[in-house]
N, C-alpha and C. Protein backbone atom coordinates (compact mmCIF):
# COMPACT_ATOMS: atom_id res chain seq x y z
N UNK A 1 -0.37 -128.37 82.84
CA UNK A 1 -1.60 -128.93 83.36
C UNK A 1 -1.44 -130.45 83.49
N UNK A 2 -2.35 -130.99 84.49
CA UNK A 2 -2.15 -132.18 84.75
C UNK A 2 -2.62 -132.92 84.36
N UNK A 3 -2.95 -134.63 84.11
CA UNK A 3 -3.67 -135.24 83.36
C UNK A 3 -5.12 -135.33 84.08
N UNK A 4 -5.09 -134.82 85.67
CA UNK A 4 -5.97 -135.13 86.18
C UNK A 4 -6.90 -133.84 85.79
N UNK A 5 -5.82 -132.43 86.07
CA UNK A 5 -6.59 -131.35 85.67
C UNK A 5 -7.04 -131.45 84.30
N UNK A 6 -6.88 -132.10 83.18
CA UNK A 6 -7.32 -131.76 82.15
C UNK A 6 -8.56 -132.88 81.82
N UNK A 7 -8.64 -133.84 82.84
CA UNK A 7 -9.63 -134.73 82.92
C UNK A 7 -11.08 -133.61 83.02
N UNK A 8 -10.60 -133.40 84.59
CA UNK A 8 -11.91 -132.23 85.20
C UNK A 8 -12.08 -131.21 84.24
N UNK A 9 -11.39 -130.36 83.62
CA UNK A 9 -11.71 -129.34 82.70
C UNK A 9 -12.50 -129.98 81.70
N UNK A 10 -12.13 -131.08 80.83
CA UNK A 10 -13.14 -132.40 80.12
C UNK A 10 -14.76 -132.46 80.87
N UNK A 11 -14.92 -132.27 81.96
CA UNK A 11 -15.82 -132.58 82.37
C UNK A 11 -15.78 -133.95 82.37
N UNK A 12 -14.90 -135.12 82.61
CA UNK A 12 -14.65 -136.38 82.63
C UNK A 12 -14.57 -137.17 84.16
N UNK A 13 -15.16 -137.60 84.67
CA UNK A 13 -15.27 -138.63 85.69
C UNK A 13 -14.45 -140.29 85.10
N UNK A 14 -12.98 -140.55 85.98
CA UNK A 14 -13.12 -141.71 85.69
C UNK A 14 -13.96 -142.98 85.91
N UNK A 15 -14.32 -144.04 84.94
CA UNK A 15 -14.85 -145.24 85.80
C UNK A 15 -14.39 -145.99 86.32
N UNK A 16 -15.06 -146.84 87.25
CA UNK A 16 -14.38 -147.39 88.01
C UNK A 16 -13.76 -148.94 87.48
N UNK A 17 -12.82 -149.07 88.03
CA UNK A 17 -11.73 -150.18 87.16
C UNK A 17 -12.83 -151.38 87.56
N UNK A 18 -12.99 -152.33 85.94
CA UNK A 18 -14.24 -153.24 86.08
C UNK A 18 -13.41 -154.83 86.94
N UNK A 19 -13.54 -155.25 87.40
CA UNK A 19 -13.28 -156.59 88.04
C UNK A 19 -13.29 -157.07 86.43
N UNK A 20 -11.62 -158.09 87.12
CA UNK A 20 -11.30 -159.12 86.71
C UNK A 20 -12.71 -160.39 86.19
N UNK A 21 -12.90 -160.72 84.62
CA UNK A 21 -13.98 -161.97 84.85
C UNK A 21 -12.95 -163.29 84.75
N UNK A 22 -11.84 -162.88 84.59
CA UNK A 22 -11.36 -164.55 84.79
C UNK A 22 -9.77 -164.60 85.60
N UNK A 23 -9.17 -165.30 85.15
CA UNK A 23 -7.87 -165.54 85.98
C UNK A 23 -6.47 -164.97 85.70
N UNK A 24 -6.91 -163.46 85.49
CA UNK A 24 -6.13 -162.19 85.33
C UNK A 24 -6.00 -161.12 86.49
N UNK A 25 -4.98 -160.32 86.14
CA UNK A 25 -5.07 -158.61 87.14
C UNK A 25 -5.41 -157.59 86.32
N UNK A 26 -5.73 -156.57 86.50
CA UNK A 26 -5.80 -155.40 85.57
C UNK A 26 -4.50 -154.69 85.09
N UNK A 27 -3.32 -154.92 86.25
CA UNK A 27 -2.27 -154.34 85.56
C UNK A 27 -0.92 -154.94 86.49
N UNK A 28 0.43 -154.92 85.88
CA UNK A 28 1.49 -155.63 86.51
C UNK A 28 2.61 -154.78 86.07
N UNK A 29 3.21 -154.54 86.78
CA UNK A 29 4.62 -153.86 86.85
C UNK A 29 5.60 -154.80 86.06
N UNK A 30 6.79 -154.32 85.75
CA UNK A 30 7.95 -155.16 84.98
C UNK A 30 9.06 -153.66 85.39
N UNK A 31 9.33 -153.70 86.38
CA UNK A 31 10.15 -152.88 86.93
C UNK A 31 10.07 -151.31 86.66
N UNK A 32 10.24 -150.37 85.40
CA UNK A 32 9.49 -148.88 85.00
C UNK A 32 8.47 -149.01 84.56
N UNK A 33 7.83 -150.71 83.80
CA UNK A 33 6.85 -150.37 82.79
C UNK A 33 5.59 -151.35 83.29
N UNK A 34 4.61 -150.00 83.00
CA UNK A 34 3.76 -150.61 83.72
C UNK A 34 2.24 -151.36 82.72
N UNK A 35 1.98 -152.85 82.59
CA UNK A 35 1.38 -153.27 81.23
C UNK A 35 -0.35 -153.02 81.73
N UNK A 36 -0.95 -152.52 81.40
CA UNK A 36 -2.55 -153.30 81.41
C UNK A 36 -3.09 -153.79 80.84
N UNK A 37 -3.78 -154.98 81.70
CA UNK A 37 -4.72 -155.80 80.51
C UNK A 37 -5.53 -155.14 79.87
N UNK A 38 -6.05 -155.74 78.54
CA UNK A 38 -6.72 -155.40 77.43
C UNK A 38 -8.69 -154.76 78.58
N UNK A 39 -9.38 -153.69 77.94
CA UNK A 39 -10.43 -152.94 78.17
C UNK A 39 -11.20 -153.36 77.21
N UNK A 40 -12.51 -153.64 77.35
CA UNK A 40 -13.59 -153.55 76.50
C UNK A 40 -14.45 -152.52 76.99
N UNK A 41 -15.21 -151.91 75.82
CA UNK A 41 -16.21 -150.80 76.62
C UNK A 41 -17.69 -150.98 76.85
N UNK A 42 -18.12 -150.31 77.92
CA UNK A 42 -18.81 -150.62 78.59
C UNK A 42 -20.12 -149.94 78.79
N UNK A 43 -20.95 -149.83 78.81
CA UNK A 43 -22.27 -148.60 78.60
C UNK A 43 -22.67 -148.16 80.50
N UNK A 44 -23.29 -147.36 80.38
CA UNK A 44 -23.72 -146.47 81.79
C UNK A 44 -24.25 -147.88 82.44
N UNK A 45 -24.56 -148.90 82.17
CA UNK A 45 -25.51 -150.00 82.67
C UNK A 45 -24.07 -150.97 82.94
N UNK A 46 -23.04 -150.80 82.44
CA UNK A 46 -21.65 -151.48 83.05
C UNK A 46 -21.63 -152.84 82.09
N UNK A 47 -22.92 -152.65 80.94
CA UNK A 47 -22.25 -154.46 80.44
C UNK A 47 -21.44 -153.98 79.42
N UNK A 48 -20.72 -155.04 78.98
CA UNK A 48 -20.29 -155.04 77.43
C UNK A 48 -20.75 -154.18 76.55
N UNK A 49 -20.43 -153.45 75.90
CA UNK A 49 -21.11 -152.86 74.19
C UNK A 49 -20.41 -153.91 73.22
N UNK A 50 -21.62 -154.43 72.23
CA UNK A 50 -21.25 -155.48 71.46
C UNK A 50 -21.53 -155.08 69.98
N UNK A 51 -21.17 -155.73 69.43
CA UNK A 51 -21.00 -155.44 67.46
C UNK A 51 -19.70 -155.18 66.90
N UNK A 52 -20.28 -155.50 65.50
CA UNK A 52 -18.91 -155.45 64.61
C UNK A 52 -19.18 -154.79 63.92
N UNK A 53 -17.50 -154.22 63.91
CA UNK A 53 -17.49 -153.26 62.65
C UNK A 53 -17.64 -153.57 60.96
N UNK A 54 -18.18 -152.89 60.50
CA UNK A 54 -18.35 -153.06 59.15
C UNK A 54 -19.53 -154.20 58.90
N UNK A 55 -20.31 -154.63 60.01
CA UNK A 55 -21.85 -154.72 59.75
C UNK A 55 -22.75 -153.81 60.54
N UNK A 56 -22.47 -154.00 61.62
CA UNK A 56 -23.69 -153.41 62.51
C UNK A 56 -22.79 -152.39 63.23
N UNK A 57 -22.14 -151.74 63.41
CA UNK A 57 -21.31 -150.63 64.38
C UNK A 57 -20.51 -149.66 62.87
N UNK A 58 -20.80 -148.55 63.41
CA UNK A 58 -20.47 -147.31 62.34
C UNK A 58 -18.57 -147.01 62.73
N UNK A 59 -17.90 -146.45 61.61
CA UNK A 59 -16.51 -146.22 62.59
C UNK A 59 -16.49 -145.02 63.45
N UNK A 60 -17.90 -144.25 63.65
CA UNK A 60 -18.01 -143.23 64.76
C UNK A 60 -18.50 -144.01 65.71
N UNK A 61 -18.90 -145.05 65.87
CA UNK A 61 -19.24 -145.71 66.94
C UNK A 61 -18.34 -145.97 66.86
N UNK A 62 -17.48 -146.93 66.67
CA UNK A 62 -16.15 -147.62 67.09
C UNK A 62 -15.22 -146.45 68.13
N UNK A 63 -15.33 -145.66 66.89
CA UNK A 63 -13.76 -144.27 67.16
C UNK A 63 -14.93 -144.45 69.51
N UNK A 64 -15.73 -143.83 69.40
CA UNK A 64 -16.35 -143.69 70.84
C UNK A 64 -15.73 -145.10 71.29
N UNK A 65 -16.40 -146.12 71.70
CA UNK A 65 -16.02 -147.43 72.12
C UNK A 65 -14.35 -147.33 72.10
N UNK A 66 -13.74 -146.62 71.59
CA UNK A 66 -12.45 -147.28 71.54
C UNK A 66 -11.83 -146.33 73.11
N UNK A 67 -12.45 -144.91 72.94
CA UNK A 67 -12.34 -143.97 73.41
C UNK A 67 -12.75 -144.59 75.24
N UNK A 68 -13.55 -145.16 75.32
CA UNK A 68 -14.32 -145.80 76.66
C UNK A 68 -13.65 -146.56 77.13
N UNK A 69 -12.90 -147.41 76.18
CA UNK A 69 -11.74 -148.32 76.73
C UNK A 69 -10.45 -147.56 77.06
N UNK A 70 -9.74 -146.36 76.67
CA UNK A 70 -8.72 -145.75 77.12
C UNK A 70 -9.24 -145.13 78.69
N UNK A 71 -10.77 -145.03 78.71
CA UNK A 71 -10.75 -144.16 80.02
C UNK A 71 -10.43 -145.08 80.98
N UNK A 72 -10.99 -145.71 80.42
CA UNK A 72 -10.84 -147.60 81.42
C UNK A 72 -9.59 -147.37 81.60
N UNK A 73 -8.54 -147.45 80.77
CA UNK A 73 -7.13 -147.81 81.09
C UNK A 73 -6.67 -146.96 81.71
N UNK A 74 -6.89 -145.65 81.81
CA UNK A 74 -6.57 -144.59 82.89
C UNK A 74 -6.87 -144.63 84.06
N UNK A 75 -8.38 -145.40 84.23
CA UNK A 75 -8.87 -145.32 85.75
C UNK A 75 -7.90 -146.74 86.39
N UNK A 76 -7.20 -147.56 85.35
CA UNK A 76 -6.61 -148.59 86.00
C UNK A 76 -5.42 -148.23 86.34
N UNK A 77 -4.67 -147.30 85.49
CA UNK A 77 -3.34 -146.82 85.56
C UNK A 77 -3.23 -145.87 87.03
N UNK A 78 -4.64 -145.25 86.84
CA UNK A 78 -4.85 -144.37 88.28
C UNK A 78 -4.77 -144.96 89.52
N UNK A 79 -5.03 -146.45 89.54
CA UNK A 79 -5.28 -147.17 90.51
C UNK A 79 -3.83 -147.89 91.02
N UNK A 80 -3.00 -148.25 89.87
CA UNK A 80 -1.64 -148.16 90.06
C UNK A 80 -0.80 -147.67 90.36
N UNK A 81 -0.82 -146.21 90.30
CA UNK A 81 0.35 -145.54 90.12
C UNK A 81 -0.25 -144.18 91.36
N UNK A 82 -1.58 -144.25 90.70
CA UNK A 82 -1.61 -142.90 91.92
C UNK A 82 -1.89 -141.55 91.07
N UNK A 83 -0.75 -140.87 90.92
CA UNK A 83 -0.30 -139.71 89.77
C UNK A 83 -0.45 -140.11 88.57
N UNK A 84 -0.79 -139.38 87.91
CA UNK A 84 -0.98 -140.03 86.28
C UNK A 84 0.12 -138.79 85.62
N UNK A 85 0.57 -137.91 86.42
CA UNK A 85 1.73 -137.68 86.26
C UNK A 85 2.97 -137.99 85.45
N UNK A 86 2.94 -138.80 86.53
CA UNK A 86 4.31 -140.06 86.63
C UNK A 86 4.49 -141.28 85.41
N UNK A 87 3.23 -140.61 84.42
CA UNK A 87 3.13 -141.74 83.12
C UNK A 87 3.76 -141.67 81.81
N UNK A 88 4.29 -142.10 81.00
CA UNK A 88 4.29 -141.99 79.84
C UNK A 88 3.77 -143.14 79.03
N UNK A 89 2.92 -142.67 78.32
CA UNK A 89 2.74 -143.99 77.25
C UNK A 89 3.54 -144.57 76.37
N UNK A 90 3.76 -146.10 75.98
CA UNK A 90 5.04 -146.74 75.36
C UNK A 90 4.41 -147.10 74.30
N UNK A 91 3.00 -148.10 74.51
CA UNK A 91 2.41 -148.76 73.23
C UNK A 91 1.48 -148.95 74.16
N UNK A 92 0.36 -149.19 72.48
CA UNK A 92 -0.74 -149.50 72.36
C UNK A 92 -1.67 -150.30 71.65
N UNK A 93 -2.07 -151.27 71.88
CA UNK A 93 -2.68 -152.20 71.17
C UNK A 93 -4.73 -152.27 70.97
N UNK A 94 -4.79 -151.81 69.53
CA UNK A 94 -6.55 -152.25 69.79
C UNK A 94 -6.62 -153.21 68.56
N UNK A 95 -7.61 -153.76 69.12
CA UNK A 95 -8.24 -155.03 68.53
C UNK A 95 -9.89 -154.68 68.55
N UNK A 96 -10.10 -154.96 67.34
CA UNK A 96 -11.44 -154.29 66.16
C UNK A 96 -12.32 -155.65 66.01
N UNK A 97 -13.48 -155.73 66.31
CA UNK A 97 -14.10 -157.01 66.01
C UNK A 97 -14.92 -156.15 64.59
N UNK A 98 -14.48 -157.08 63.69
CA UNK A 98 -14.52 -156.73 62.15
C UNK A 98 -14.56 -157.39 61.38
N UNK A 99 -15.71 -157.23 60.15
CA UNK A 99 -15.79 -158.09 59.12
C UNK A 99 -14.55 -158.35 58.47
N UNK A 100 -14.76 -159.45 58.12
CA UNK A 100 -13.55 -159.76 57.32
C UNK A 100 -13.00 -158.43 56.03
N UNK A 101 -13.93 -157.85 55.38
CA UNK A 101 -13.45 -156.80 54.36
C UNK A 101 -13.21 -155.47 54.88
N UNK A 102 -13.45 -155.51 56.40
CA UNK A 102 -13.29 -154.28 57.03
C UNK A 102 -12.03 -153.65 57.02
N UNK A 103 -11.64 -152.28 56.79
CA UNK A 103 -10.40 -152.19 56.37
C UNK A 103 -9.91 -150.88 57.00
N UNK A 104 -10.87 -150.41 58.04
CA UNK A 104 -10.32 -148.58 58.69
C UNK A 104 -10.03 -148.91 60.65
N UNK A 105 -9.31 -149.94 60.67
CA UNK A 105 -9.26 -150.74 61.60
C UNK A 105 -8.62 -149.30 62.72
N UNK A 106 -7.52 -148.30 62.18
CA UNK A 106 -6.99 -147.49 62.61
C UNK A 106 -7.88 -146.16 62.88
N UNK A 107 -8.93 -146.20 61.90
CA UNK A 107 -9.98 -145.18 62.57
C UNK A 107 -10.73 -144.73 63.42
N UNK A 108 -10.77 -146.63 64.31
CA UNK A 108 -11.13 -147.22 65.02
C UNK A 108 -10.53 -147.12 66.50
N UNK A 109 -9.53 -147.39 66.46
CA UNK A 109 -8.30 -147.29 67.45
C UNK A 109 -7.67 -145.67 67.78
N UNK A 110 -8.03 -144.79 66.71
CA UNK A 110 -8.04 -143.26 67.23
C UNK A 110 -8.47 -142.94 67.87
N UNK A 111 -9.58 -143.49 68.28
CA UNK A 111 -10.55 -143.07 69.43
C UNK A 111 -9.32 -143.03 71.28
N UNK A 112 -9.02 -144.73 71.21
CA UNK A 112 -8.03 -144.56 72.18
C UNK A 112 -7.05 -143.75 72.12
N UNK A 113 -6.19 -143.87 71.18
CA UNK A 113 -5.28 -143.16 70.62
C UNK A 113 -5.19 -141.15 70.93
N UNK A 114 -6.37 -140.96 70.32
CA UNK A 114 -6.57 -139.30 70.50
C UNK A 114 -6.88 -139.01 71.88
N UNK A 115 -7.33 -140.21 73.40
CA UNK A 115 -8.13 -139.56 74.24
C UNK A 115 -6.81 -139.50 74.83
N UNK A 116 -5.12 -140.63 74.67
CA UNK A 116 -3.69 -140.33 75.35
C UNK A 116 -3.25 -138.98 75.39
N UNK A 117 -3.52 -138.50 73.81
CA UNK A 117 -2.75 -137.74 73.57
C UNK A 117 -3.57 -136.17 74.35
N UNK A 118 -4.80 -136.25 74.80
CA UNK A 118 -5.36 -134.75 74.88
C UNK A 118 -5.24 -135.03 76.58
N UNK A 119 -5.30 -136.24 76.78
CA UNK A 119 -4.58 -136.25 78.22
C UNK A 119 -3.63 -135.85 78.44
N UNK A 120 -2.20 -136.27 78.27
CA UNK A 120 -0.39 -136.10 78.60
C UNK A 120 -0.16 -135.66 77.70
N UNK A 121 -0.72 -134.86 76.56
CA UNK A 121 0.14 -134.03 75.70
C UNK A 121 1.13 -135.25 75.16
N UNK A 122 2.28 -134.59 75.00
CA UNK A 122 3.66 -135.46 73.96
C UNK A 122 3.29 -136.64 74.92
N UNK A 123 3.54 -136.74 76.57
CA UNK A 123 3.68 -137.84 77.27
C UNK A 123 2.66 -138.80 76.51
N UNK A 124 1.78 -138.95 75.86
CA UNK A 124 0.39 -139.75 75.57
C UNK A 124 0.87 -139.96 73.84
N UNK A 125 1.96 -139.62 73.39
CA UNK A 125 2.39 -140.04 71.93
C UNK A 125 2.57 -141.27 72.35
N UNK A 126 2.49 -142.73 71.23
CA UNK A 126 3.14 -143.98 71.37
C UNK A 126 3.20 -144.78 70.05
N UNK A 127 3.51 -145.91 70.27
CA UNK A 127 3.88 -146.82 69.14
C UNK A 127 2.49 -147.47 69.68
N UNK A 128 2.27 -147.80 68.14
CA UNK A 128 1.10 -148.39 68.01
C UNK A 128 0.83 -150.01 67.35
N UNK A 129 -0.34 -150.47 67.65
CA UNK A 129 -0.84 -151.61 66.19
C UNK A 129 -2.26 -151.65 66.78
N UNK A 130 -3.01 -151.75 65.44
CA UNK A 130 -4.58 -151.16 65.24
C UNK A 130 -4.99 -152.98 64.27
N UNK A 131 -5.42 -153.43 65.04
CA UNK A 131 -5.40 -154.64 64.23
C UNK A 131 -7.00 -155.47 64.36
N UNK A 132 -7.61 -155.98 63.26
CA UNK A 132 -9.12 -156.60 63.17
C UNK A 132 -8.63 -158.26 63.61
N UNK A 133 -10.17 -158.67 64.31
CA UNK A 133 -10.28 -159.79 64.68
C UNK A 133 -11.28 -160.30 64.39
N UNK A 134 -11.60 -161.72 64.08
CA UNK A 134 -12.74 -162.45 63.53
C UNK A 134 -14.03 -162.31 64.75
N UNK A 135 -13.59 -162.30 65.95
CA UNK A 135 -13.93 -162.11 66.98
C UNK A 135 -13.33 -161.48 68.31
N UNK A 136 -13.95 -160.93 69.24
CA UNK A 136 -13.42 -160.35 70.49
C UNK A 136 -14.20 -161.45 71.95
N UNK A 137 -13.91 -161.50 72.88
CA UNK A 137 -14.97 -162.10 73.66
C UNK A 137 -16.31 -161.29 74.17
N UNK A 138 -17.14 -161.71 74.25
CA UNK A 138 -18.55 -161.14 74.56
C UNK A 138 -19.14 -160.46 73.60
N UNK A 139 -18.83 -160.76 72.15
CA UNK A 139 -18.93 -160.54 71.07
C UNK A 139 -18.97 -158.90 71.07
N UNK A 140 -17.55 -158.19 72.21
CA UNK A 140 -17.42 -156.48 72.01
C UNK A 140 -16.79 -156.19 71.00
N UNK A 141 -17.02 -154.79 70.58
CA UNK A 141 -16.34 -154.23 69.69
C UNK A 141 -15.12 -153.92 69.73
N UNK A 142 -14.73 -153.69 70.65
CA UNK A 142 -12.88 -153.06 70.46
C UNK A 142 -12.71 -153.82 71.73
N UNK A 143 -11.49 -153.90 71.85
CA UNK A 143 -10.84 -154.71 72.92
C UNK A 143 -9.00 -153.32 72.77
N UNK A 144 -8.98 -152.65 73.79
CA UNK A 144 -7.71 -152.16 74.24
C UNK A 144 -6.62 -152.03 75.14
N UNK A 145 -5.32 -152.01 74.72
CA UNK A 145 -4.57 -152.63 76.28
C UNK A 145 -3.32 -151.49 75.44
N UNK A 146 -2.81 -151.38 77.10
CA UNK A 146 -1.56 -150.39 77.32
C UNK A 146 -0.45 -150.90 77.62
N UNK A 147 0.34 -150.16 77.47
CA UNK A 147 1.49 -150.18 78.32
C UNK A 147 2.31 -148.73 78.12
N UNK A 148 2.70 -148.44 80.21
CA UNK A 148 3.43 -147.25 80.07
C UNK A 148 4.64 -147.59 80.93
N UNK A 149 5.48 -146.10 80.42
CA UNK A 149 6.62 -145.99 81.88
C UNK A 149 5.95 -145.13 82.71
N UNK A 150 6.85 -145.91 83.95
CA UNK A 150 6.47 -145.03 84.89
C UNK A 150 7.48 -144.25 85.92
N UNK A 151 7.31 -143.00 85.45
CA UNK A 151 8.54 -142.42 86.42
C UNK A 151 8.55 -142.15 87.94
């Protein structure tokens, strides 16, 4: 099955890749590997979702939010590549806006993490880092970025 077929069986619509707000692309080639910039997630109304973990955001909220930002990175990867096929995931980076004593930073980052893997199967395994920040911009909760090959 395909990543696209297992999208639709999800009952999953991708969204649409959000415009650049500053003096970036969403994604750049390096000859097989293809990087995307970092995702924040976004609510049905398209702004930011904001809070931190370990005051005001639960890690089932997070684990979701983290999850919103991988779809993001798919609808960008989709926009690249075409086939989502043709992907494998290499690494993955989330960044947790988190109290300083906050400490399930990776519980957080499963969210992205689990939506690779029920997409591409093995293809959606990767190397990881799940890491807290004093801050994110637009004071969001997770901030996520990819990188795959692309065959």
């Amino acid at each position: 099955m395909t990543p696209e077929e297992r999208l639709a069986e999800m009952g999953i619509t991708l969204p649409e890749v959000p415009v650049p707000v500053a003096n970036y692309v969403p994604f750049r080639f390096a000859g097989s590997l293809l990087f995307l910039s970092g995702q924040v997630p976004r609510g049905s109304d398209g702004k930011p979702i904001t809070g931190r973990l370990g005051v005001d955001t639960t890690i089932e909220q997070g684990y979701e939010y983290a999850r919103i930002c991988a779809l993001q990175l798919v609808a960008v990867a989709k926009t690249a590549v075409g086939d989502l096929s043709r992907l494998s995931m290499i690494k993955l980076l989330g960044m947790v806006n988190a109290a300083p004593d906050f400490t399930d930073h990776p519980k957080v980052v499963n969210g992205a993490s689990d939506l690779f893997v029920e997409l591409f199967g093995e293809e959606g395994r990767h190397a990881r880092s799940a890491v807290g920040m004093g801050s994110l911009p637009s004071r969001v909760t997770v901030e996520v970025e990819a990188i795959f090959h692309v065959r």
